[in-house]
PDB file of N, CA and C in Angstrom:
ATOM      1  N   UNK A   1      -9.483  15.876   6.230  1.00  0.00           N
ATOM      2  CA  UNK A   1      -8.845  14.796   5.517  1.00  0.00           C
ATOM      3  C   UNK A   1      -7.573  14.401   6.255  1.00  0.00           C
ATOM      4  N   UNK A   2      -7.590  13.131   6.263  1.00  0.00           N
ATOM      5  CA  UNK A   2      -6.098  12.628   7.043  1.00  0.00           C
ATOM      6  C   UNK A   2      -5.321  11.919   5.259  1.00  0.00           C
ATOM      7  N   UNK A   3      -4.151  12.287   6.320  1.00  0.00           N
ATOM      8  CA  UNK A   3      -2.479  12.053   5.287  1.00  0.00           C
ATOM      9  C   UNK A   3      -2.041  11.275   5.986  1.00  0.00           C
ATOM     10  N   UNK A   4      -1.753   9.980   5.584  1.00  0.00           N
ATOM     11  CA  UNK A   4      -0.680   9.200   5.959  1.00  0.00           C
ATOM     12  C   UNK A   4       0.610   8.702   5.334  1.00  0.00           C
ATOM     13  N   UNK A   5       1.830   8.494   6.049  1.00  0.00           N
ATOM     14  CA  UNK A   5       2.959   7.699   4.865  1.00  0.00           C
ATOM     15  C   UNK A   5       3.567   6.675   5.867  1.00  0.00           C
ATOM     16  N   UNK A   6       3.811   5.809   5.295  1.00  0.00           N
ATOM     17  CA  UNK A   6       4.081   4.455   5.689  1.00  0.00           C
ATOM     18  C   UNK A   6       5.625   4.364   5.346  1.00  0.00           C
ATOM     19  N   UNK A   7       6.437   3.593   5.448  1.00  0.00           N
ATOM     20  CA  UNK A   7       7.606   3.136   5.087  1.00  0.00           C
ATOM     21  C   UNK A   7       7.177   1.180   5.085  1.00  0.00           C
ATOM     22  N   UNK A   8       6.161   0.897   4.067  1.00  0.00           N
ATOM     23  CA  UNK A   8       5.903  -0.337   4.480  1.00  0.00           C
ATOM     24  C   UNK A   8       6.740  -1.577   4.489  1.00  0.00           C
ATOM     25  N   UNK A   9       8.418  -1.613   4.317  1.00  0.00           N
ATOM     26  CA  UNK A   9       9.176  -1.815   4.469  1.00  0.00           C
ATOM     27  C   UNK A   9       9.158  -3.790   3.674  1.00  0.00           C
ATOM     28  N   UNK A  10       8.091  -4.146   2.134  1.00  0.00           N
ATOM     29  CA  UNK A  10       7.386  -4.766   1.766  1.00  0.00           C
ATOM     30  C   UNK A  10       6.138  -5.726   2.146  1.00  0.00           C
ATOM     31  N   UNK A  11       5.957  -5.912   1.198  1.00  0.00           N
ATOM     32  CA  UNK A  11       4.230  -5.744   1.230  1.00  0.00           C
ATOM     33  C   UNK A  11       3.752  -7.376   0.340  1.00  0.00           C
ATOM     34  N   UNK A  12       4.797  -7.741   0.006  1.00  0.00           N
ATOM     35  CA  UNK A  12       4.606  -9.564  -0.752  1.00  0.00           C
ATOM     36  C   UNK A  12       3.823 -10.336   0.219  1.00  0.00           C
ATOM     37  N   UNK A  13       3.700 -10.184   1.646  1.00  0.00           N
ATOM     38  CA  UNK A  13       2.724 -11.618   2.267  1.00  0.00           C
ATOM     39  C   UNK A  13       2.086 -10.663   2.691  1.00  0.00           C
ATOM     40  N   UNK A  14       0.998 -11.545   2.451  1.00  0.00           N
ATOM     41  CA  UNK A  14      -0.833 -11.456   2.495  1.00  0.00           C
ATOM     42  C   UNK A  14      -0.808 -11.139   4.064  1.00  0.00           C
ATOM     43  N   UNK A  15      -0.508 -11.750   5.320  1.00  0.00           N
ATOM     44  CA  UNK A  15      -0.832 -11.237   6.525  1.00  0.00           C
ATOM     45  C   UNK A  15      -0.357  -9.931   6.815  1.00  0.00           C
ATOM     46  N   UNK A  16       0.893  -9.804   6.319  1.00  0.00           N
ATOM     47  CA  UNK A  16       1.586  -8.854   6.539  1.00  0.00           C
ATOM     48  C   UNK A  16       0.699  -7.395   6.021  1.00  0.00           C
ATOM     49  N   UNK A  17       0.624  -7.520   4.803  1.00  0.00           N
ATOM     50  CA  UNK A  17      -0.353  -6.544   3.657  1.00  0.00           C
ATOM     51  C   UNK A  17      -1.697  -6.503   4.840  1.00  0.00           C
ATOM     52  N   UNK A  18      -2.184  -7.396   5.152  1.00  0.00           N
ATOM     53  CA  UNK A  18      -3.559  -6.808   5.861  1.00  0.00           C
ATOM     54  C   UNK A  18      -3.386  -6.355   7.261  1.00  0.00           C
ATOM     55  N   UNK A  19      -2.504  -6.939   7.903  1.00  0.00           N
ATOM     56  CA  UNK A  19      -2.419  -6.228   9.340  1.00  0.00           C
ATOM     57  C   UNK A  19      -2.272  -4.581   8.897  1.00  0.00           C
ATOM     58  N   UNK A  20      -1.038  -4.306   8.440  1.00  0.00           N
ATOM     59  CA  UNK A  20      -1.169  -2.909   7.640  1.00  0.00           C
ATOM     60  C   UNK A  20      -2.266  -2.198   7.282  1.00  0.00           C
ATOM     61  N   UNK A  21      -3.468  -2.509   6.448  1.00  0.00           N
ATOM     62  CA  UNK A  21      -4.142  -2.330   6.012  1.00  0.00           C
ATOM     63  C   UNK A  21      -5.031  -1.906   7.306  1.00  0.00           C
ATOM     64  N   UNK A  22      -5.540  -2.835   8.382  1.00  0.00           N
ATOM     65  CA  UNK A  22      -6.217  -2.992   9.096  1.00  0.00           C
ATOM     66  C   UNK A  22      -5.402  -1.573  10.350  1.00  0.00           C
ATOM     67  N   UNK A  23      -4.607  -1.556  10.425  1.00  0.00           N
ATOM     68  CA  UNK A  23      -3.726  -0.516  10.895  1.00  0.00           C
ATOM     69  C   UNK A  23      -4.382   0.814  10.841  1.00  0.00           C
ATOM     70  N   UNK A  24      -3.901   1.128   9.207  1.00  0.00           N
ATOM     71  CA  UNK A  24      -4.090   2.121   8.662  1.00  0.00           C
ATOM     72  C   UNK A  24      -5.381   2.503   8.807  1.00  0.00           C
ATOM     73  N   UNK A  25      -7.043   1.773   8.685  1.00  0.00           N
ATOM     74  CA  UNK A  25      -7.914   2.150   8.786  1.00  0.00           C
ATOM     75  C   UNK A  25      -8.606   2.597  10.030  1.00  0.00           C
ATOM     76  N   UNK A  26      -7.926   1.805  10.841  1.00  0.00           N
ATOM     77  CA  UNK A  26      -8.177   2.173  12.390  1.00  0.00           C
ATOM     78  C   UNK A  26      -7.509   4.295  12.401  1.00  0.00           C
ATOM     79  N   UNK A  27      -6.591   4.478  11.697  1.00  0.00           N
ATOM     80  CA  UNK A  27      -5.859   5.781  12.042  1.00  0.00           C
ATOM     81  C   UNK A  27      -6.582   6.334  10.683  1.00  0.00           C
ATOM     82  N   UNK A  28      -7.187   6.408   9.814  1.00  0.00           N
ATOM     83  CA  UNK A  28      -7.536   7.046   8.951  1.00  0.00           C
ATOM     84  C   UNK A  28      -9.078   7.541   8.912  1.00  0.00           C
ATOM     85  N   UNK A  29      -9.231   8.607   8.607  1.00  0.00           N
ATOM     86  CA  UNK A  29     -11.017   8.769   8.548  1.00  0.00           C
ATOM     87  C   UNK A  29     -11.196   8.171   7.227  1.00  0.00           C
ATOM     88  N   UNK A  30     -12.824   8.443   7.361  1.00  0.00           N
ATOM     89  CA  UNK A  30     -12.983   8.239   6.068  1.00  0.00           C
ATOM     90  C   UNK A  30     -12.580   8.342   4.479  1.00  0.00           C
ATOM     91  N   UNK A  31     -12.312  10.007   4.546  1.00  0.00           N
ATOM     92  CA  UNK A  31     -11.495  10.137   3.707  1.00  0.00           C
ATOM     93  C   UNK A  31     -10.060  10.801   3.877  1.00  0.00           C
ATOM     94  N   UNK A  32      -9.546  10.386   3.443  1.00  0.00           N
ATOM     95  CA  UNK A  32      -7.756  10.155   3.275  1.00  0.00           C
ATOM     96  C   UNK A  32      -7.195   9.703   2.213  1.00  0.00           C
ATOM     97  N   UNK A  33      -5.501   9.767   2.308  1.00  0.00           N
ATOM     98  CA  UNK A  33      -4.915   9.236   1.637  1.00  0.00           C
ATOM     99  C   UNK A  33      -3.723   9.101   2.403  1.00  0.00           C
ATOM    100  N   UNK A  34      -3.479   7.642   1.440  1.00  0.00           N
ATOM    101  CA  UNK A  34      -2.164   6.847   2.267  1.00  0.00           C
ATOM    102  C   UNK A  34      -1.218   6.552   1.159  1.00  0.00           C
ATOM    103  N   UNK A  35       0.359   6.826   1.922  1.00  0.00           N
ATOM    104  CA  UNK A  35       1.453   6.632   0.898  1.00  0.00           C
ATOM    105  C   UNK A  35       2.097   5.814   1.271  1.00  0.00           C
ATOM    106  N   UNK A  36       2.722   4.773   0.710  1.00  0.00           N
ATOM    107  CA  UNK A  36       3.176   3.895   0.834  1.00  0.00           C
ATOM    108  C   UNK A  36       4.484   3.373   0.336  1.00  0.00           C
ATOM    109  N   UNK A  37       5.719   3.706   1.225  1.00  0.00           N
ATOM    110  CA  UNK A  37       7.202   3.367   0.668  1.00  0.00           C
ATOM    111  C   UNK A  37       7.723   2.090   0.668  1.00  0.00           C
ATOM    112  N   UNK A  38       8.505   1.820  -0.316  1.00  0.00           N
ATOM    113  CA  UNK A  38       8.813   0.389  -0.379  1.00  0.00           C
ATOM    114  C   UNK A  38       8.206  -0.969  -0.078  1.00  0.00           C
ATOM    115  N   UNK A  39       7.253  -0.875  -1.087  1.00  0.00           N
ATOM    116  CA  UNK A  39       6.125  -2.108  -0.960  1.00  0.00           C
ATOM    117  C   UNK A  39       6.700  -2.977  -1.977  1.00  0.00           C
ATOM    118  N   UNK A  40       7.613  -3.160  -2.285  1.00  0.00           N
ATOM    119  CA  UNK A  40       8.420  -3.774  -3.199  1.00  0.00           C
ATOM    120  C   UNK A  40       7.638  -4.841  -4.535  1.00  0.00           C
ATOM    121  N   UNK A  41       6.427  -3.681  -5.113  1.00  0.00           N
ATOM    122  CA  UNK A  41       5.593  -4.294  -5.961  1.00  0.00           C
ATOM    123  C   UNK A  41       5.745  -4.672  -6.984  1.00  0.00           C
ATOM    124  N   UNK A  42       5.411  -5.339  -8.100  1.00  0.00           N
ATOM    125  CA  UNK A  42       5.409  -5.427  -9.319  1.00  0.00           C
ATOM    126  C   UNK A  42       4.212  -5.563 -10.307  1.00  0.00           C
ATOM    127  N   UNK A  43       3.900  -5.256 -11.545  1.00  0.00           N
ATOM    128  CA  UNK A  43       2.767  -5.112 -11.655  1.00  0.00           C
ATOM    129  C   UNK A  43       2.007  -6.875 -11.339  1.00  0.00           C
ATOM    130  N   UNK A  44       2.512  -8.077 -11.610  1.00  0.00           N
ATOM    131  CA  UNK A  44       1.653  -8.821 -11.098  1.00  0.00           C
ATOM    132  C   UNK A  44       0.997  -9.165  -9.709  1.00  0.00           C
ATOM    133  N   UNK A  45       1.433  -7.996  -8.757  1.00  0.00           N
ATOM    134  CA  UNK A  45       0.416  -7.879  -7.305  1.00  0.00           C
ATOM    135  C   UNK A  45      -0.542  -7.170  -7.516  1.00  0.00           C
ATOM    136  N   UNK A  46      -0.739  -5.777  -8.266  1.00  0.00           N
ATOM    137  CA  UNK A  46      -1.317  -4.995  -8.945  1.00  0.00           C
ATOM    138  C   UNK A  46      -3.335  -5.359  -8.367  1.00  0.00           C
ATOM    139  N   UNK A  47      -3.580  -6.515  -9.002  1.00  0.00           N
ATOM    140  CA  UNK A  47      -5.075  -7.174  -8.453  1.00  0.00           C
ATOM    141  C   UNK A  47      -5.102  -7.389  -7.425  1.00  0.00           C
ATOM    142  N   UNK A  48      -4.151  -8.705  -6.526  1.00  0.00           N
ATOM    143  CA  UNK A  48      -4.789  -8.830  -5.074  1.00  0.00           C
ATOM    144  C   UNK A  48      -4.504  -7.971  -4.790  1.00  0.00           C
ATOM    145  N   UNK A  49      -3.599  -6.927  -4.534  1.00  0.00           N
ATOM    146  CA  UNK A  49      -3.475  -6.003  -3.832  1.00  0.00           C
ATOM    147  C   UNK A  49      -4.383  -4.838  -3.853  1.00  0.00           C
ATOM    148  N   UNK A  50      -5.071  -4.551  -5.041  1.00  0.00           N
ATOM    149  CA  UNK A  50      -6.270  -4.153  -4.693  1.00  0.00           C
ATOM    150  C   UNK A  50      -7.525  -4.316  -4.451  1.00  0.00           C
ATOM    151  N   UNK A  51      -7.608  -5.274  -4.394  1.00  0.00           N
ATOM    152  CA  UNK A  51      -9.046  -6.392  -3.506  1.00  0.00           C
ATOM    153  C   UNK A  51      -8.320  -6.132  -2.091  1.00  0.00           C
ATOM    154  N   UNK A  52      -7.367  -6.366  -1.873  1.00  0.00           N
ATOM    155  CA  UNK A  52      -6.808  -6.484  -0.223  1.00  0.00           C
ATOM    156  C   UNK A  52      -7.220  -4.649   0.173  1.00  0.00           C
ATOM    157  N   UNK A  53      -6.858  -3.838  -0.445  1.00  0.00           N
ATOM    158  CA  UNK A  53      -7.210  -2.424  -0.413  1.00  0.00           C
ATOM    159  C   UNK A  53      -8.569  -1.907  -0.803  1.00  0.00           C
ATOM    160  N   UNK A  54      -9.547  -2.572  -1.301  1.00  0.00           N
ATOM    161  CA  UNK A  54     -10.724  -2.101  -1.625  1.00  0.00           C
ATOM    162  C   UNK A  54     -10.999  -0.858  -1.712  1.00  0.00           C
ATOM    163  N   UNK A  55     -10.191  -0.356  -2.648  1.00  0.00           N
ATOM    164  CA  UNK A  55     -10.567   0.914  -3.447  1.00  0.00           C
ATOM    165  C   UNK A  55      -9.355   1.360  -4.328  1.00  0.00           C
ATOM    166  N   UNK A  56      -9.163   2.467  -4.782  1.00  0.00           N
ATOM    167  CA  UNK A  56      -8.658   3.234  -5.796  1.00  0.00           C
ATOM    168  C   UNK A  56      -7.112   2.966  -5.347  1.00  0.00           C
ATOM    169  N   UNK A  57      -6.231   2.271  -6.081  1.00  0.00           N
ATOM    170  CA  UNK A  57      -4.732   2.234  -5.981  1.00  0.00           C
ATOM    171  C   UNK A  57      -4.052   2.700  -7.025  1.00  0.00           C
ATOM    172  N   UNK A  58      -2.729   3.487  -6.708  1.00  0.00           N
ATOM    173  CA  UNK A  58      -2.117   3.508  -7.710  1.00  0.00           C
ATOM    174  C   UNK A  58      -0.769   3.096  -7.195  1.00  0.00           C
ATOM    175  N   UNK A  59       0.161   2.891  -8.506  1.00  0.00           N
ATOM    176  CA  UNK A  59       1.427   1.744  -8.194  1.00  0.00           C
ATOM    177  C   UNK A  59       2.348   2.925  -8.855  1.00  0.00           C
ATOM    178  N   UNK A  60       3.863   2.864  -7.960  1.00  0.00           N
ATOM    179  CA  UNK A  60       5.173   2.866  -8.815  1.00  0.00           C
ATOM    180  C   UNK A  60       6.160   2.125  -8.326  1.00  0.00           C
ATOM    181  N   UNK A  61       6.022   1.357  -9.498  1.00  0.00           N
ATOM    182  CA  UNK A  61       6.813  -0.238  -8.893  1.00  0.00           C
ATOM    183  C   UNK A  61       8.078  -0.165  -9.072  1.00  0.00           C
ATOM    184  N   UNK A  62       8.605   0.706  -9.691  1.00  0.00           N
ATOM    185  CA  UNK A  62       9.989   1.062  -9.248  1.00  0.00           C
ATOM    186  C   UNK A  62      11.090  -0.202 -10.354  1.00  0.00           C
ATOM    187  N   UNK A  63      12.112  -0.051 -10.160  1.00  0.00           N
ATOM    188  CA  UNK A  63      12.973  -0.772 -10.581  1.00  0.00           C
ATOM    189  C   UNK A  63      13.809  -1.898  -9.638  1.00  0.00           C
ATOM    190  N   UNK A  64      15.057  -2.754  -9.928  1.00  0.00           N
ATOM    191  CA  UNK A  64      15.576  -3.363  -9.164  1.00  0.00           C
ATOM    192  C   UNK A  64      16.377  -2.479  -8.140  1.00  0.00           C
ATOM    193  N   UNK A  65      16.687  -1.227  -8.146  1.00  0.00           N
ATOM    194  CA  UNK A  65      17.436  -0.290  -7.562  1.00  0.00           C
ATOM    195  C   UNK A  65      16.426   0.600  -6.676  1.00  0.00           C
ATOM    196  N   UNK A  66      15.099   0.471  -6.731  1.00  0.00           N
ATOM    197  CA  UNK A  66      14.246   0.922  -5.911  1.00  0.00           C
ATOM    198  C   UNK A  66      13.292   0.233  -5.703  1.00  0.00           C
ATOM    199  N   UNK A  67      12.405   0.570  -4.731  1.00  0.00           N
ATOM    200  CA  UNK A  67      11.189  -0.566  -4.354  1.00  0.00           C
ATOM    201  C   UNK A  67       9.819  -0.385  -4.320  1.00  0.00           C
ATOM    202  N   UNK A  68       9.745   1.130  -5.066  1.00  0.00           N
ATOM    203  CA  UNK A  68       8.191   1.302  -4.927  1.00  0.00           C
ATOM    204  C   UNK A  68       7.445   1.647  -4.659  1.00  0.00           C
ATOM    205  N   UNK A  69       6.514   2.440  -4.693  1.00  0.00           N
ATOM    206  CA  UNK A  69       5.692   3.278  -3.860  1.00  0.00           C
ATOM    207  C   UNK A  69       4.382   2.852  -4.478  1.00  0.00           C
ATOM    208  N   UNK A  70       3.172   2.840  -3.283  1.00  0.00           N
ATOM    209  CA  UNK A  70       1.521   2.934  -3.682  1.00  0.00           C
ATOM    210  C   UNK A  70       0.924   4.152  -2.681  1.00  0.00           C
ATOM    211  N   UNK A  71      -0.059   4.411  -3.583  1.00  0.00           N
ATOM    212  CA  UNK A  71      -1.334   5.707  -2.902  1.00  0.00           C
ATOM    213  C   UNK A  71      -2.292   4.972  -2.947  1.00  0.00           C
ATOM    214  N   UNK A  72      -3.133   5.006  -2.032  1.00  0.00           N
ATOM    215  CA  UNK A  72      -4.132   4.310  -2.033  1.00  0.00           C
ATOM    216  C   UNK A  72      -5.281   5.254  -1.316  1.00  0.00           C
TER     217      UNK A  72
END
């Protein structure tokens, strides 16, 4: 199993979110898990962002004083 953590330094535009994405899968096997710092989410990204991730996400969207973390 591969571990990854990101510092995705946000994650609001769509190119941005998939180059990442596309990144990550190139360095990940099959199965893994990826962590993800400061994606500066809120729950209304919550959907595309997991269509853009096609599979199992989870969110902590943090407050205005922090920015967030996803596992995916």
């Amino acid at each position: 199993m591969t571990i990854i953590s990101n510092n995705a330094k946000g994650l609001k535009k769509r190119n941005k979110r998939l180059r990442l994405i596309e990144y990550l899968n190139k360095h990940l096997s099959h199965e893994g898990i990826i962590f993800l710092q400061e994606t500066h989410s809120k729950e209304g990204d919550e959907m595309k962002w997991r269509n853009d991730f096609k599979g199992p996400v989870f969110y902590s969207h943090g407050t205005s004083n922090s920015c967030g973390v996803l596992t995916a």
